[in-house]
Protein backbone atom coordinates (compact mmCIF):
# COMPACT_ATOMS: atom_id res chain seq x y z
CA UNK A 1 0.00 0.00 0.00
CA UNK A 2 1.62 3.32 -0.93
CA UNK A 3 2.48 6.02 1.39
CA UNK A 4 -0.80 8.37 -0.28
CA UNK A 5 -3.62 5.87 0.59
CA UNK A 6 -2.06 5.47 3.75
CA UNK A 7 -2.49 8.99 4.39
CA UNK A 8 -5.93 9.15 2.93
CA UNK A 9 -7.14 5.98 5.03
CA UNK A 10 -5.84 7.75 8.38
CA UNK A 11 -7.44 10.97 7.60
CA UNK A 12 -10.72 9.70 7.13
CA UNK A 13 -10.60 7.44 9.91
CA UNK A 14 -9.67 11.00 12.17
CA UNK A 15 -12.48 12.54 10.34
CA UNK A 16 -15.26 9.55 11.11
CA UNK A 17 -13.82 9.36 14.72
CA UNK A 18 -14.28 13.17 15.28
CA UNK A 19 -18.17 13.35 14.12
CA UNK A 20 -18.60 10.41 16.75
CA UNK A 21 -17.16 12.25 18.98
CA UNK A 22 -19.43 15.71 17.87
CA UNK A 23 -22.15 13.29 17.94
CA UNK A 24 -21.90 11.95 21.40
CA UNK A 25 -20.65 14.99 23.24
CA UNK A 26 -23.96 16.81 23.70
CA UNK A 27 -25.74 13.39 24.75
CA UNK A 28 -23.46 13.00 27.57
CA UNK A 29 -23.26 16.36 28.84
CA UNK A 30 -27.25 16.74 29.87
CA UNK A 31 -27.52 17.25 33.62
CA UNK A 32 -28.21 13.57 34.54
CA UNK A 33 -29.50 11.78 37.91
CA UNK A 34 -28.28 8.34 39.22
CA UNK A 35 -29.01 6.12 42.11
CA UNK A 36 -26.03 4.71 44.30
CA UNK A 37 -27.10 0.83 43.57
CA UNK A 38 -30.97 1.02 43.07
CA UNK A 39 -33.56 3.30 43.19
CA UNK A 40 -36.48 0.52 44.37
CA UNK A 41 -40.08 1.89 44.57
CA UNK A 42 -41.15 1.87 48.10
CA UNK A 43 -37.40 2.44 49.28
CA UNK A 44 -34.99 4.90 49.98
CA UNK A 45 -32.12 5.65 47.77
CA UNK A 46 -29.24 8.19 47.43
CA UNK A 47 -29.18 10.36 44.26
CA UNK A 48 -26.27 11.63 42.17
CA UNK A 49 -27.45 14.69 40.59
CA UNK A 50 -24.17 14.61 37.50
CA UNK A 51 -23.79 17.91 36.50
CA UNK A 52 -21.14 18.65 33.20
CA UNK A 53 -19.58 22.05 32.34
CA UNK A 54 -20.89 22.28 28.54
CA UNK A 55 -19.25 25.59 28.07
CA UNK A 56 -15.24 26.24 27.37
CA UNK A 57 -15.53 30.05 28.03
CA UNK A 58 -17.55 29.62 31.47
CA UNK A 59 -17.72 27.91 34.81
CA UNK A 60 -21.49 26.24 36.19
CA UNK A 61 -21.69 28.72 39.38
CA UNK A 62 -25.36 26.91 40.41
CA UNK A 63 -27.63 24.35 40.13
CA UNK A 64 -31.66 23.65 40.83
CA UNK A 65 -33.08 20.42 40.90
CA UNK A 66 -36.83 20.65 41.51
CA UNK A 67 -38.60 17.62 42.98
CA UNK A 68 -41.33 16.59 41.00
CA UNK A 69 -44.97 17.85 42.60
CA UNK A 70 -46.76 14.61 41.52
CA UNK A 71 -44.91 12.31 43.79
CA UNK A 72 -43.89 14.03 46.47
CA UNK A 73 -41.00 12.73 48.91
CA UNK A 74 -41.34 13.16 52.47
CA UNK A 75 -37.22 13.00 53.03
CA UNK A 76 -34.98 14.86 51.14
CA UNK A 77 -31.39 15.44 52.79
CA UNK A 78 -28.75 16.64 50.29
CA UNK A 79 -24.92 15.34 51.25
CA UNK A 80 -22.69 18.67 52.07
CA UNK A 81 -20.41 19.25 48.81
CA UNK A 82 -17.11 21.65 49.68
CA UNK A 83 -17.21 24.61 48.30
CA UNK A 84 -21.20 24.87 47.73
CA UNK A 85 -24.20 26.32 49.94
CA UNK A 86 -27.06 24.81 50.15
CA UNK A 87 -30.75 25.49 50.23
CA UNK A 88 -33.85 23.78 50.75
CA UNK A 89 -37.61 25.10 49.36
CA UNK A 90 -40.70 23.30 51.04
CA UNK A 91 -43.60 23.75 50.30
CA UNK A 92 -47.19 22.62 51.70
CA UNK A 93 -48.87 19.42 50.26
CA UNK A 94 -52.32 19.23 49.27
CA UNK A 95 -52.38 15.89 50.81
CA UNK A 96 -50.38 14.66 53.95
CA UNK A 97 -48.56 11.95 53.69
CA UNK A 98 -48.61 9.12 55.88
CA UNK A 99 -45.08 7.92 56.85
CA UNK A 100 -44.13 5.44 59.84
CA UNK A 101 -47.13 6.87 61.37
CA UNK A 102 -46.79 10.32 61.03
CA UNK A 103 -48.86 12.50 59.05
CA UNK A 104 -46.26 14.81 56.93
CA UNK A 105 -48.03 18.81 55.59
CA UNK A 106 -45.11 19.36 53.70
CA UNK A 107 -42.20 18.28 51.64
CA UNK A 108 -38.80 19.84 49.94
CA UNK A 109 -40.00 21.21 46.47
CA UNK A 110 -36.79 22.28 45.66
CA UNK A 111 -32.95 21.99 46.37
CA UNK A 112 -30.29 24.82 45.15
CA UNK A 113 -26.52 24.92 44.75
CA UNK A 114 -24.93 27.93 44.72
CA UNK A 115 -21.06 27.93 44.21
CA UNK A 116 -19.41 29.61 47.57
CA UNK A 117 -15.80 29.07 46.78
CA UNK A 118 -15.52 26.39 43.83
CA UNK A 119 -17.37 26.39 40.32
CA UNK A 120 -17.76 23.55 37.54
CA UNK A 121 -15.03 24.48 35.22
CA UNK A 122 -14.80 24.29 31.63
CA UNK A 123 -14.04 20.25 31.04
CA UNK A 124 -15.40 18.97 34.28
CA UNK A 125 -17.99 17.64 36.62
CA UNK A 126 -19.80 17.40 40.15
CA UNK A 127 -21.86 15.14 41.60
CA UNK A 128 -24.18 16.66 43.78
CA UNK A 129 -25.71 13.54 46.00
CA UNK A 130 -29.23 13.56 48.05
CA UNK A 131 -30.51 11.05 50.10
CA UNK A 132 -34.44 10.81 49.26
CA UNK A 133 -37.39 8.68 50.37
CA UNK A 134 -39.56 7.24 50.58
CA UNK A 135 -39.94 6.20 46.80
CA UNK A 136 -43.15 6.30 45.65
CA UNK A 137 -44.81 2.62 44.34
CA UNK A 138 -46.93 3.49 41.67
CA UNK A 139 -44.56 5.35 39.21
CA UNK A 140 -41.67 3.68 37.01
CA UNK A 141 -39.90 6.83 36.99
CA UNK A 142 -39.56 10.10 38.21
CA UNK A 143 -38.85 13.55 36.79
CA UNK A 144 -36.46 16.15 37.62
CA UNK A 145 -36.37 19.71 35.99
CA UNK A 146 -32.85 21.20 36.89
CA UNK A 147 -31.68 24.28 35.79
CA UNK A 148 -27.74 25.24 35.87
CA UNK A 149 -26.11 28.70 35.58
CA UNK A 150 -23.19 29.73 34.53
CA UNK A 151 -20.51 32.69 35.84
CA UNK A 152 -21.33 34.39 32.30
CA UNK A 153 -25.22 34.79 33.26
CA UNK A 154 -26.09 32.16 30.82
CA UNK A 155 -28.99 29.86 32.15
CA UNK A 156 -30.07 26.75 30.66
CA UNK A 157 -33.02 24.78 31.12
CA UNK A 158 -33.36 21.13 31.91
CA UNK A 159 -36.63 21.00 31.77
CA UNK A 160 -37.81 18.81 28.67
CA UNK A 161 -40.01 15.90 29.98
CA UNK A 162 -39.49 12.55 28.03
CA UNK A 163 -42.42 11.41 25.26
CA UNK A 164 -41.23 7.93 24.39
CA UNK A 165 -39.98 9.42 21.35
CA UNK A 166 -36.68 11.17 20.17
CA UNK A 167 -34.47 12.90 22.90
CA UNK A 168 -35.23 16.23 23.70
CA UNK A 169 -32.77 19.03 23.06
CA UNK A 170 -32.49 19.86 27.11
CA UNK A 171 -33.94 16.55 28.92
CA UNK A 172 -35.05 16.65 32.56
CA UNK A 173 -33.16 14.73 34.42
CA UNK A 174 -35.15 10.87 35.11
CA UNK A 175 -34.86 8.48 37.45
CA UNK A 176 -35.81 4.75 36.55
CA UNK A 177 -37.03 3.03 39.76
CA UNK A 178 -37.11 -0.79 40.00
CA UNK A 179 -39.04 -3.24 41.30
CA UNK A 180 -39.73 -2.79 45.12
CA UNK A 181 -37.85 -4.83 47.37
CA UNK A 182 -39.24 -6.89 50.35
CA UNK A 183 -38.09 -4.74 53.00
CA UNK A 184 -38.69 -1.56 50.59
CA UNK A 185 -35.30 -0.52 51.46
CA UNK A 186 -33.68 -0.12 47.84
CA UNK A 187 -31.17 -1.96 46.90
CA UNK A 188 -28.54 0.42 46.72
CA UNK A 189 -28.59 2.48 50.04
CA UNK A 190 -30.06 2.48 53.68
CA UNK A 191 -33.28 3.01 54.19
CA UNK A 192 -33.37 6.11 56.39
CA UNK A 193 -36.94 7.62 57.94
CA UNK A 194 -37.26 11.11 58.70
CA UNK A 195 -35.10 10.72 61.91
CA UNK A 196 -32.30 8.81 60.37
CA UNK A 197 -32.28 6.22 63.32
CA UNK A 198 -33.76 3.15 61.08
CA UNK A 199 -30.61 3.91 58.65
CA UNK A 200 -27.88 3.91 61.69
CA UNK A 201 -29.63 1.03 63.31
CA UNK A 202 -29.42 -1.37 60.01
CA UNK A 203 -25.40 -0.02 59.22
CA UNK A 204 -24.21 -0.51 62.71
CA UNK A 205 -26.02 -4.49 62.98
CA UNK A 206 -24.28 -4.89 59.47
CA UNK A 207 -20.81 -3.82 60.76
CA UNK A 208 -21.39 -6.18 63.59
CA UNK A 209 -21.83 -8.67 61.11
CA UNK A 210 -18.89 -7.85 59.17
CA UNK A 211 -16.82 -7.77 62.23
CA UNK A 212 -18.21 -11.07 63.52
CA UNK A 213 -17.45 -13.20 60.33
CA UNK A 214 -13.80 -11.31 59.71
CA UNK A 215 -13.26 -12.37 63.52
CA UNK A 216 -13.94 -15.95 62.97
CA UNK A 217 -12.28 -16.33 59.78
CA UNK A 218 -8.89 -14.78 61.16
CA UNK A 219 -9.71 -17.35 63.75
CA UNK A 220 -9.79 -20.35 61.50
CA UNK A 221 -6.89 -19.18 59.31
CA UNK A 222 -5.04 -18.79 62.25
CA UNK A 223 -5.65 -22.06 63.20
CA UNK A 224 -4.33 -23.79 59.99
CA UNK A 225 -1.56 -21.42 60.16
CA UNK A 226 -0.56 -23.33 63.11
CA UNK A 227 -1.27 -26.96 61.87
CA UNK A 228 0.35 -26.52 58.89
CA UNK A 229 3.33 -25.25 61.11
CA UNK A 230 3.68 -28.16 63.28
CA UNK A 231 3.19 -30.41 60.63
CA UNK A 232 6.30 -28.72 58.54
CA UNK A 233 8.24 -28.80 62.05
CA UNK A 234 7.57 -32.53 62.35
CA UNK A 235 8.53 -33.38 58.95
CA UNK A 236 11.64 -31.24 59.47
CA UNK A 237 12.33 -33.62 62.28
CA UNK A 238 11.82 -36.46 60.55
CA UNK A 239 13.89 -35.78 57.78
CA UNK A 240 16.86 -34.92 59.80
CA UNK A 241 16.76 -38.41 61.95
CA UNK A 242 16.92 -40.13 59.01
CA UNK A 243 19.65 -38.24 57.11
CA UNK A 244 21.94 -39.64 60.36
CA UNK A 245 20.71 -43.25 60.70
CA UNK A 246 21.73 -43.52 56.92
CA UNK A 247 24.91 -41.91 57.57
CA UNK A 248 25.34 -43.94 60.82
CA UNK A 249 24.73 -47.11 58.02
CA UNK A 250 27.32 -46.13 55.65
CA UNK A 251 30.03 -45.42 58.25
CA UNK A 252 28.82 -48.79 59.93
């Protein structure tokens, strides 16, 4: 192959790879939410709000999520990020919620994060995580419209609410929930009522556990540590006595 279609074949292979790459940028740079494990209906789950810079001449200085009206949560507790303040909008509920046999008026409508020392800079991203609950059981998903600002003034809208269809230009953020579990805990985080105490409770008997079992298997290995010590020693011993009885028989 001469040194021209060589040339040719690696230039259009840079320009195929380079309109995958135009292609798949804006896809993956929408504000996006995640569960840690699973987000089971029922449950209680931690969030991962993902939140890309999109811009190379600006830094993301804030970020609302709102918390969808339809299904609302009675706990909402956002994890401290450094660098970021934090502020949480209730509002009143048109109908209480019953929740380990309290009546709840009112849940978080909305949870802001306003740089206060560090920004999203061009070519990065933050995770902003909340722990929320408890997950609603008749919904498959749940919508959240965030909206992130940049130092420039620029504001953009993550609003767009999925139709089944083609991807909107600036799609909400969703979150798929699974199948609820028997203990409608989640499968990816500890369930956690309104006081916290359920979530504490469940990690500390789980530590014990771990503890328990890492106790009893250094046991045990320690054990046939020690057998398979003696048993070398013996050997050992054995092998030396008769390396001088036959030595004994060839002097003899």
């Amino acid at each position: 192959m001469s040194a021209t279609n060589v040339s040719r074949i690696a230039i259009a292979a840079g320009v195929a790879a380079s309109t995958v790459l135009l292609l798949a940028g804006p896809a993956a740079a929408h504000v996006s939410v995640q569960p840690q494990g699973e987000a089971a209906k029922g449950g209680y789950a931690t969030l991962n709000f993902k939140v890309p810079n999109e811009r190379d001449q600006a830094s993301t200085v804030k970020l609302e999520v709102n918390f969808p009206a339809d299904h609302p949560l009675s706990s909402v507790t956002p994890e401290a990020v450094p660098g970021w303040k934090i502020a949480i909008t209730k509002g009143k509920l048109d109908k209480p919620l019953e929740v380990h046999g309290r009546k709840i008026t009112e849940a978080v409508t909305k949870v802001t994060w306003t740089a206060d020392g560090s920004k999203i800079a061009p070519g990065y991203f933050q995770q902003f995580p909340v722990s929320v609950g408890q997950l609603p059981e008749d919904a498959d998903q749940l919508v959240f419209k965030a909206i992130q600002t940049y130092d420039n003034k620029e504001v953009v809208r993550w609003i767009e609410e999925p139709t089944g269809g083609e991807e909107p230009d600036s799609p909400a953020p969703v979150l798929k929930l699974t199948a609820a579990t028997e203990d409608h805990h989640g499968g990816g985080a500890a369930a956690q009522g309104d006081d916290g105490h359920q979530a504490d409770d469940k990690a500390a008997s789980a530590e014990g556990d771990k503890k328990e079992t890492h106790a009893a298997s250094s046991s045990s290995s320690d054990t046939t540590a020690r057998t398979l010590g003696i048993i070398g020693i013996l050997i050992g011993i054995a092998g030396v006595a008769f390396g001088v009885l036959a030595g004994r028989r060839r002097t003899a």
